[in-house]
N, C-alpha and C. Protein backbone atom coordinates (compact mmCIF):
# COMPACT_ATOMS: atom_id res chain seq x y z
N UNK A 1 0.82 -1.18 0.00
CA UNK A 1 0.00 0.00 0.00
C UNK A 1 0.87 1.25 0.00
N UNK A 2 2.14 1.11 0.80
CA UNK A 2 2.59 2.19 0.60
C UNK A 2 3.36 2.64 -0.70
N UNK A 3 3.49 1.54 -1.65
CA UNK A 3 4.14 1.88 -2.55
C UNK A 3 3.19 2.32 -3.53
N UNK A 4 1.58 2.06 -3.17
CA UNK A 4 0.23 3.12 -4.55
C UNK A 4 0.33 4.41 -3.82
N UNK A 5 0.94 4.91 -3.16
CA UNK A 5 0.96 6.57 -2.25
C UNK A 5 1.38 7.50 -3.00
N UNK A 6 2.92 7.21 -3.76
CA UNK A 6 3.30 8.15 -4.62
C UNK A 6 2.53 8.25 -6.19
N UNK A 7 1.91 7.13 -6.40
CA UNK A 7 1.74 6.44 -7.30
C UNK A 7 0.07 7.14 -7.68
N UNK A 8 -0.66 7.34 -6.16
CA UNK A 8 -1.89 7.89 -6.37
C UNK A 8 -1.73 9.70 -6.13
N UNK A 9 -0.57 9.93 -5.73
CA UNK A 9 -0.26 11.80 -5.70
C UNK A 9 0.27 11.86 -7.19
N UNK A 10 0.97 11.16 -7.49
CA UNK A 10 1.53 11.95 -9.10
C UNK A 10 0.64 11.28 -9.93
N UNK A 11 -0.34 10.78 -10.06
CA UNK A 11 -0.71 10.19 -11.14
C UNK A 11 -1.94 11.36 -11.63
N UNK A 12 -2.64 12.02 -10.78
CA UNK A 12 -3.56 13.04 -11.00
C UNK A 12 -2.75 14.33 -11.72
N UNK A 13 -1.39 14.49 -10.62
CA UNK A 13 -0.30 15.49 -11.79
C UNK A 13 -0.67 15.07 -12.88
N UNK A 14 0.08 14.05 -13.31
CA UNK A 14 0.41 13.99 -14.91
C UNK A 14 -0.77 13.82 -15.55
N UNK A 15 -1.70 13.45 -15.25
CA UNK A 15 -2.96 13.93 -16.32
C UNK A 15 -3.45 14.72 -16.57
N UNK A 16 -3.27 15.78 -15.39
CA UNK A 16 -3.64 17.13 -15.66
C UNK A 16 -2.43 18.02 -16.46
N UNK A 17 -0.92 17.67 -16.72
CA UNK A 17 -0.14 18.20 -17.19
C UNK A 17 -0.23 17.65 -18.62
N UNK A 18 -0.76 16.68 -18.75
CA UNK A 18 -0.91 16.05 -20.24
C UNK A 18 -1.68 17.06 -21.22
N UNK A 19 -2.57 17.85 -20.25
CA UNK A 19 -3.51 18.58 -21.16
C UNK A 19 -3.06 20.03 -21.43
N UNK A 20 -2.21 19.93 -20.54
CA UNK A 20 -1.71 21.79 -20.82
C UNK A 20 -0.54 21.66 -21.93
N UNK A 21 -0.45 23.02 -22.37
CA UNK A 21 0.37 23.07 -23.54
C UNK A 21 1.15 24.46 -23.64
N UNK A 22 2.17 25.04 -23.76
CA UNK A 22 3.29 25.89 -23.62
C UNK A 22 2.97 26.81 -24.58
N UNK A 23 2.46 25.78 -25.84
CA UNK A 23 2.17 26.92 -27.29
C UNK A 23 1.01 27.77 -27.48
N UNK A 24 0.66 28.66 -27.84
CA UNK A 24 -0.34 29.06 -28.62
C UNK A 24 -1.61 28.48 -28.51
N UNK A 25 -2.77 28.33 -28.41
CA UNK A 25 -3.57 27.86 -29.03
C UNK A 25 -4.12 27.73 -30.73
N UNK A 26 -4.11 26.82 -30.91
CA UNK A 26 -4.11 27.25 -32.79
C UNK A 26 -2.99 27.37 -33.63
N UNK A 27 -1.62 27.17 -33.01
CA UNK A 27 -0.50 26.98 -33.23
C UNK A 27 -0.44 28.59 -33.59
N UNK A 28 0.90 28.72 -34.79
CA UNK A 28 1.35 29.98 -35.22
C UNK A 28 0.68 30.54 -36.19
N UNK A 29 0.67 31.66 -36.30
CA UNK A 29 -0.39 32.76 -37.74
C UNK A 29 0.70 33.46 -38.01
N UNK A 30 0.72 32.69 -39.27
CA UNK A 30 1.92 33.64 -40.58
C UNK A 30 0.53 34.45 -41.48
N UNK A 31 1.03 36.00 -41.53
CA UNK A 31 0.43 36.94 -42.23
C UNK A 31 1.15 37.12 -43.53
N UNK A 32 0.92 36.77 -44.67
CA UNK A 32 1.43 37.89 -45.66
C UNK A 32 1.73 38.72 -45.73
N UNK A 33 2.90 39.14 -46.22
CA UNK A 33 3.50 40.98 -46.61
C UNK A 33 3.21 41.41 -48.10
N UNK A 34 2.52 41.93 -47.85
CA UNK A 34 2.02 42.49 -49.53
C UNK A 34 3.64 43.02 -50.05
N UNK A 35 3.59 43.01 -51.56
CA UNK A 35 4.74 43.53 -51.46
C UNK A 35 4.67 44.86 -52.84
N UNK A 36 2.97 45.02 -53.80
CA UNK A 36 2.52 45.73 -54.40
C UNK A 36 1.40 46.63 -53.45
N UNK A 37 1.92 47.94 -53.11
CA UNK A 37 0.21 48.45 -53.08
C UNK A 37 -0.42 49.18 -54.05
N UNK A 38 -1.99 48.56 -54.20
CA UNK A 38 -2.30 49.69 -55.58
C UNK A 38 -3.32 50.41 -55.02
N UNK A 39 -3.34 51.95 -55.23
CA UNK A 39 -3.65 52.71 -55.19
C UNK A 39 -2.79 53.89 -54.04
N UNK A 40 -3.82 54.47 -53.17
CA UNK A 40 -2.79 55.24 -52.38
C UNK A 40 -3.21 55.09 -50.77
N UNK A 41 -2.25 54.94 -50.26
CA UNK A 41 -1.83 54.83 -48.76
C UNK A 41 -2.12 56.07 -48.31
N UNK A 42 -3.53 55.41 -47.06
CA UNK A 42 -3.86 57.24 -46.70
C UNK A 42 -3.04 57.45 -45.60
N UNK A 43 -2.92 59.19 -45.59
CA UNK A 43 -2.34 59.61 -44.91
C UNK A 43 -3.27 60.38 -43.60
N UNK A 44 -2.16 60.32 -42.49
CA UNK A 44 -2.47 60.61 -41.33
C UNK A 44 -3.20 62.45 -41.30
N UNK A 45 -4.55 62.69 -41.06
CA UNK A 45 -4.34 63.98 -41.28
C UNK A 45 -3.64 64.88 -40.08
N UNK A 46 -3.50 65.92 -40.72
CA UNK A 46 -2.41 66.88 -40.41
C UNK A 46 -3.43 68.48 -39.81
N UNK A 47 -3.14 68.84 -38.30
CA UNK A 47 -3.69 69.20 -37.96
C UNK A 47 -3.31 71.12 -38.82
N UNK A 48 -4.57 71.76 -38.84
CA UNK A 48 -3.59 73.04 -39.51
C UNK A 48 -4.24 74.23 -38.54
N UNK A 49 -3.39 75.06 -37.93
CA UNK A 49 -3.79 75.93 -37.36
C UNK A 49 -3.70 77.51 -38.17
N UNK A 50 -5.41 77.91 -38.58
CA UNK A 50 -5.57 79.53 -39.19
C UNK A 50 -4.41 80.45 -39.10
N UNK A 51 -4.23 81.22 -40.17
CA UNK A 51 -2.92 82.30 -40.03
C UNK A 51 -3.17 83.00 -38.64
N UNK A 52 -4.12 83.62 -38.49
CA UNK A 52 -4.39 84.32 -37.68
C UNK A 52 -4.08 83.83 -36.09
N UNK A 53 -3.83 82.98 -36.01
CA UNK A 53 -4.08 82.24 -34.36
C UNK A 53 -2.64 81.52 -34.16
N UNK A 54 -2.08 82.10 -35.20
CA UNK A 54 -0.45 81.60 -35.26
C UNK A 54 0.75 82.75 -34.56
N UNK A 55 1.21 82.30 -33.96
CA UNK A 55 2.22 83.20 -33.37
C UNK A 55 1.87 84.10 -32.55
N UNK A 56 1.39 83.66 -31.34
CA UNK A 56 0.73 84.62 -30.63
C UNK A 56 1.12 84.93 -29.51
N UNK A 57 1.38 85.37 -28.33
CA UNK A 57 2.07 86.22 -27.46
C UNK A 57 1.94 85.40 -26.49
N UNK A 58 3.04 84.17 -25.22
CA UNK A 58 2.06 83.39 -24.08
C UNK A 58 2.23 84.48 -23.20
N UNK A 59 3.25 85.63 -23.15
CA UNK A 59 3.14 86.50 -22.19
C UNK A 59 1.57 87.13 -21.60
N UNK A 60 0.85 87.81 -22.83
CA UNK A 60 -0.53 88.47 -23.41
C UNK A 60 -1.11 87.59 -22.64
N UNK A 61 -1.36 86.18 -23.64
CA UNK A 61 -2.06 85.38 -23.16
C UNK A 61 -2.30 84.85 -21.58
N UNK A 62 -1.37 84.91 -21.24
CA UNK A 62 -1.22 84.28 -19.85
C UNK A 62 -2.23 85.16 -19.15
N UNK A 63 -2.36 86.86 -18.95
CA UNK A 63 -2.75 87.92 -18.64
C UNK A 63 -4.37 87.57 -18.74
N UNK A 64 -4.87 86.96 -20.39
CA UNK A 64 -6.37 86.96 -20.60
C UNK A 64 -6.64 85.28 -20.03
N UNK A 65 -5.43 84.93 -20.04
CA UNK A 65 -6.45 83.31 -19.34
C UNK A 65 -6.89 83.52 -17.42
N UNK A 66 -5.79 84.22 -16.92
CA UNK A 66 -5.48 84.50 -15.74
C UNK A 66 -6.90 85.02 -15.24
N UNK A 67 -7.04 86.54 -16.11
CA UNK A 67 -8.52 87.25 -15.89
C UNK A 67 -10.06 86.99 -16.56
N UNK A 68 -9.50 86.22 -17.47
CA UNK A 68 -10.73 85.73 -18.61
C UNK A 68 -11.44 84.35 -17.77
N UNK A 69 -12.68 84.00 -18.69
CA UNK A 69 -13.28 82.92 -17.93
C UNK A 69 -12.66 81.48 -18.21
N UNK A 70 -11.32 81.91 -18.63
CA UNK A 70 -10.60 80.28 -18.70
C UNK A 70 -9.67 79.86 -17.25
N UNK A 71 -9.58 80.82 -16.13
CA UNK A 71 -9.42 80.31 -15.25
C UNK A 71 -10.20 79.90 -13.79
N UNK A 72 -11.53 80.05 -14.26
CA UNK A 72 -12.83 79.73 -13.47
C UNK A 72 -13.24 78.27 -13.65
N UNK A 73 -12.48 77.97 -15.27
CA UNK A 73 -13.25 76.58 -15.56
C UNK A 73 -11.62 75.47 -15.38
N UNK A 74 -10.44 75.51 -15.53
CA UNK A 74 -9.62 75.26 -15.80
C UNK A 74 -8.35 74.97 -15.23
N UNK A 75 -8.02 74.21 -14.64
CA UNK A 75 -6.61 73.94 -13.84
C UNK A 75 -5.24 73.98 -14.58
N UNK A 76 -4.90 75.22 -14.52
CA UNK A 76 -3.16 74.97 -15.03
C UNK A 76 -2.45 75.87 -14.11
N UNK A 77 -1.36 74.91 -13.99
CA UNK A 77 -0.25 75.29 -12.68
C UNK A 77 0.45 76.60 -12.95
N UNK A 78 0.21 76.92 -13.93
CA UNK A 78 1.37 77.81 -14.51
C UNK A 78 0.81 79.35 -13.94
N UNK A 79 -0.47 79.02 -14.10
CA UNK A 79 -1.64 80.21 -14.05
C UNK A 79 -2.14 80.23 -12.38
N UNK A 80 -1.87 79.08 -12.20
CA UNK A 80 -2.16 79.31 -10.02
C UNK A 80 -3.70 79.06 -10.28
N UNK A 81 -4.48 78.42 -11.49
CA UNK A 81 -5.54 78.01 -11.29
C UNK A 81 -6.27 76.65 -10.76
N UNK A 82 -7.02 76.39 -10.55
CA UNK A 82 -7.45 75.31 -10.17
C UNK A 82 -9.53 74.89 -10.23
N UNK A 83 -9.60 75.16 -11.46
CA UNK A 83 -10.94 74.62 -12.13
C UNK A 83 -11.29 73.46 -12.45
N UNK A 84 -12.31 72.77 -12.02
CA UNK A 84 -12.85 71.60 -12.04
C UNK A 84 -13.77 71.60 -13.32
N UNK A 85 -14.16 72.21 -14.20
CA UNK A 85 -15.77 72.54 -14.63
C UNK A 85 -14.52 71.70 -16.32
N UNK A 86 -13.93 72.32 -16.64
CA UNK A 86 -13.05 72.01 -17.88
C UNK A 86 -11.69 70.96 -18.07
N UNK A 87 -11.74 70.74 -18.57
CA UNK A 87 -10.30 69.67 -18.60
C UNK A 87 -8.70 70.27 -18.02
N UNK A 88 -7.99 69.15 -17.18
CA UNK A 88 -7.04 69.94 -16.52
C UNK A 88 -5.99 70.03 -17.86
N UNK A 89 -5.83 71.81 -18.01
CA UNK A 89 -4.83 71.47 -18.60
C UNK A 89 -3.88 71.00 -18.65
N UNK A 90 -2.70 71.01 -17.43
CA UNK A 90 -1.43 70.45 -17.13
C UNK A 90 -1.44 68.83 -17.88
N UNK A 91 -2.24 68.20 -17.80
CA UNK A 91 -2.77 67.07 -18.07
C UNK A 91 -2.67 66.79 -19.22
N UNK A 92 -3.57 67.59 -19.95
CA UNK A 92 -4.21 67.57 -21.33
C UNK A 92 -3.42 67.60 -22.44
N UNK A 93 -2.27 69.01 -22.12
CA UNK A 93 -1.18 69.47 -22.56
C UNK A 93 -1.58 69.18 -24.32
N UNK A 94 -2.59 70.14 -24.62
CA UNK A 94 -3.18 70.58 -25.59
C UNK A 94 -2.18 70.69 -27.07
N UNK A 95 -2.20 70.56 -28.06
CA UNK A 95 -1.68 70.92 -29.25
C UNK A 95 -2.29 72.55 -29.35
N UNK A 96 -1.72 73.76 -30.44
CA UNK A 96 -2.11 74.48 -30.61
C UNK A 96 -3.21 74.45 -31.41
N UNK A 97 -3.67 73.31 -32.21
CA UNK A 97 -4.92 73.79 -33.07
C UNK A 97 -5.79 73.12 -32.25
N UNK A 98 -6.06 72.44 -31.32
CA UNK A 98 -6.88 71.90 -30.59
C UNK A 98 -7.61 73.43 -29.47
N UNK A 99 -6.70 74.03 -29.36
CA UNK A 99 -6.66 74.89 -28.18
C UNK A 99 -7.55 75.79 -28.92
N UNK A 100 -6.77 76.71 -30.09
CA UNK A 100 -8.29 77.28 -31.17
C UNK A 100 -8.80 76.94 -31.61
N UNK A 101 -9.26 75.31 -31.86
CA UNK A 101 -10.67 75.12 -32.05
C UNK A 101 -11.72 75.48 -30.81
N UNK A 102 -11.16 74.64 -29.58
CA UNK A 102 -11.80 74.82 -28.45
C UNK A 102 -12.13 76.37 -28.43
N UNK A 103 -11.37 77.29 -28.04
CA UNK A 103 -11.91 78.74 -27.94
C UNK A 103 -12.59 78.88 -28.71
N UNK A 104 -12.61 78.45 -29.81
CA UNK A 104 -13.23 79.40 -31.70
C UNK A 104 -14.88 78.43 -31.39
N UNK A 105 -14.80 77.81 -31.64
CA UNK A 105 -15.84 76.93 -31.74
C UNK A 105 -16.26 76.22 -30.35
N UNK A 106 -15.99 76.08 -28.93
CA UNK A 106 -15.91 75.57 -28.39
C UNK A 106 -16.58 74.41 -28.37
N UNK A 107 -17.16 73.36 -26.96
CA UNK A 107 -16.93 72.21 -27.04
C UNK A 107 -17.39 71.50 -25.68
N UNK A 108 -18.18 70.51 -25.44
CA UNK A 108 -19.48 70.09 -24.37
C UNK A 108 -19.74 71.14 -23.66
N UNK A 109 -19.02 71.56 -22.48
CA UNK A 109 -19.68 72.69 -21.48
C UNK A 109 -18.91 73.87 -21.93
N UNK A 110 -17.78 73.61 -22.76
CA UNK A 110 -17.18 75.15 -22.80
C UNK A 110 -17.94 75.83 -24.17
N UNK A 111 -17.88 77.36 -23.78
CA UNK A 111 -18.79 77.83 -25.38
C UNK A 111 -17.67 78.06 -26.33
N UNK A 112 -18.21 79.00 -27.50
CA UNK A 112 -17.22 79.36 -28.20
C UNK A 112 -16.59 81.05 -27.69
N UNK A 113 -15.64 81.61 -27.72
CA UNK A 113 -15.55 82.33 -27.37
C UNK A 113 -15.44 83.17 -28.42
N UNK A 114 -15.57 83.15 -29.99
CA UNK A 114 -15.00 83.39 -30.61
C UNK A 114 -15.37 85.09 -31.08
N UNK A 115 -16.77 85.18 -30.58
CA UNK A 115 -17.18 87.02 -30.48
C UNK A 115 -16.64 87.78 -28.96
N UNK A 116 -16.58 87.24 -28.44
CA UNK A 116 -15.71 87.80 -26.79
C UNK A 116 -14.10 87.99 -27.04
N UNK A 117 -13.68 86.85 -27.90
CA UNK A 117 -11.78 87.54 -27.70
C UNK A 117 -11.85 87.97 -29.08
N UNK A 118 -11.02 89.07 -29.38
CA UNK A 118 -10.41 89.58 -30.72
C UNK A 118 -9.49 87.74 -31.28
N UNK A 119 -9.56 88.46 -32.52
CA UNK A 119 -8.32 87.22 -33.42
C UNK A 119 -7.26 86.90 -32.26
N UNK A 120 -6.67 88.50 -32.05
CA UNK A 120 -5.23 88.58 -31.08
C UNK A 120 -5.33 87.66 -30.09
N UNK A 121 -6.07 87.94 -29.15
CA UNK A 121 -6.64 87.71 -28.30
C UNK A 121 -6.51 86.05 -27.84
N UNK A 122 -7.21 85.31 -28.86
CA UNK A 122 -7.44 84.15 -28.90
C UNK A 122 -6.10 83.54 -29.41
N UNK A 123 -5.29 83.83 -30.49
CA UNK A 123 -4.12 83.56 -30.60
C UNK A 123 -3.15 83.40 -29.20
N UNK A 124 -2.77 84.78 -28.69
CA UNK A 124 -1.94 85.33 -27.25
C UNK A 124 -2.47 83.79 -26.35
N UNK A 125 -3.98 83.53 -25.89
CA UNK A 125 -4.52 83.09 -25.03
C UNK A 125 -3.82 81.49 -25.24
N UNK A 126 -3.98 80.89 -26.53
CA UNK A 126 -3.12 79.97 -27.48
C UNK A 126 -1.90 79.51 -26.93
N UNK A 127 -1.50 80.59 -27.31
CA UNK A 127 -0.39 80.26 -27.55
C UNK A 127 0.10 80.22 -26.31
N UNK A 128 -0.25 80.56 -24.92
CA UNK A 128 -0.10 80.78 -23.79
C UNK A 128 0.03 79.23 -23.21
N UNK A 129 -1.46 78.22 -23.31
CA UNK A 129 -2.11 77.46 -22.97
C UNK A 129 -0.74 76.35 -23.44
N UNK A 130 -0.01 76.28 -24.61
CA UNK A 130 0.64 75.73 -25.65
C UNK A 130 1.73 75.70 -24.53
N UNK A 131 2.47 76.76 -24.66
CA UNK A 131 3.63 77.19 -23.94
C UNK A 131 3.78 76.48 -22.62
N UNK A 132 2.79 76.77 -21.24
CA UNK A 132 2.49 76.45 -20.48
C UNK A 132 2.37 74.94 -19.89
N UNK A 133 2.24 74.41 -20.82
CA UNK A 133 1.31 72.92 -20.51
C UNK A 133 2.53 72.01 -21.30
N UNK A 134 3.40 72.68 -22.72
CA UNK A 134 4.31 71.47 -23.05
C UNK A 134 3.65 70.83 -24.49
N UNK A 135 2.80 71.29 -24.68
CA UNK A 135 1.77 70.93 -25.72
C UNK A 135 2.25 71.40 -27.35
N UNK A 136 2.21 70.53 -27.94
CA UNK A 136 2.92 70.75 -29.46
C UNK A 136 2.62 72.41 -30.28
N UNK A 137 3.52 73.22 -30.42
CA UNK A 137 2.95 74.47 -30.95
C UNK A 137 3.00 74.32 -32.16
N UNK A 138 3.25 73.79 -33.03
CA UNK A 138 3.04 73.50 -34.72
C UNK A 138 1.61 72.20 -34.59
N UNK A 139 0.92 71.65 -33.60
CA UNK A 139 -0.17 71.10 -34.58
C UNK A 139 -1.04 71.87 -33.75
């Protein structure tokens, strides 16, 4: 009897190890590499920010986000704000054409601002937000 002891502990092992398997299920998936493409490979679009909202002042800006209603809604460190209502910027770290769409057109709870700031205005504010946060100033 004592010699079915080891005999009845490993024997449940190995049947249960019989069924497991190291590989894959379904073994390996070889994909093809095309090596013609016909027609054309789309491209990634490319964000473009208006002449006008280009090159704009973060000094200015800093001034209209600081006093304007973008630091009521808006958390960025740079600005000593801390708004819950809008996305944190520090966070967000916005591209520049994202930033004038948002003002120009705005976007769920924020409006557009785009009759309240001059062109300047909204550019400076931009380019501020850009500067500030680390956020790409060419898209």
């Amino acid at each position: 009897m004592r010699r079915l002891a080891p005999i009845v502990i490993v024997l449940p092992l190995l049947v249960i190890a019989a069924g497991c398997s190291t590989g894959k299920p379904g073994g390996s998936v070889t994909t093809p590499t095309p090596t013609k493409v016909i027609g054309t490979v789309p491209q990634e679009a490319t964000a473009t920010v208006p002449a006008q909202y280009k090159n704009g002042d973060p000094v200015a800006g800093k001034v209209i986000f600081k006093t304007g209603p973008c630091a009521g809604c808006h958390t960025l460190a740079d600005a000593g704000t801390t708004g819950t209502v809008g996305p944190n910027l520090d966070d967000a770290k916005p591209p520049l054409s994202l930033v004038v769409e948002r003002v120009t057109k705005g976007a769920g709870a924020m409006p557009s601002f785009k009759g309240q700031f001059s062109d300047k205005q909204i550019a400076d504010v931009a380019a501020y937000v850009v500067k500030a946060t680390g956020g790409n100033p060419n898209g």
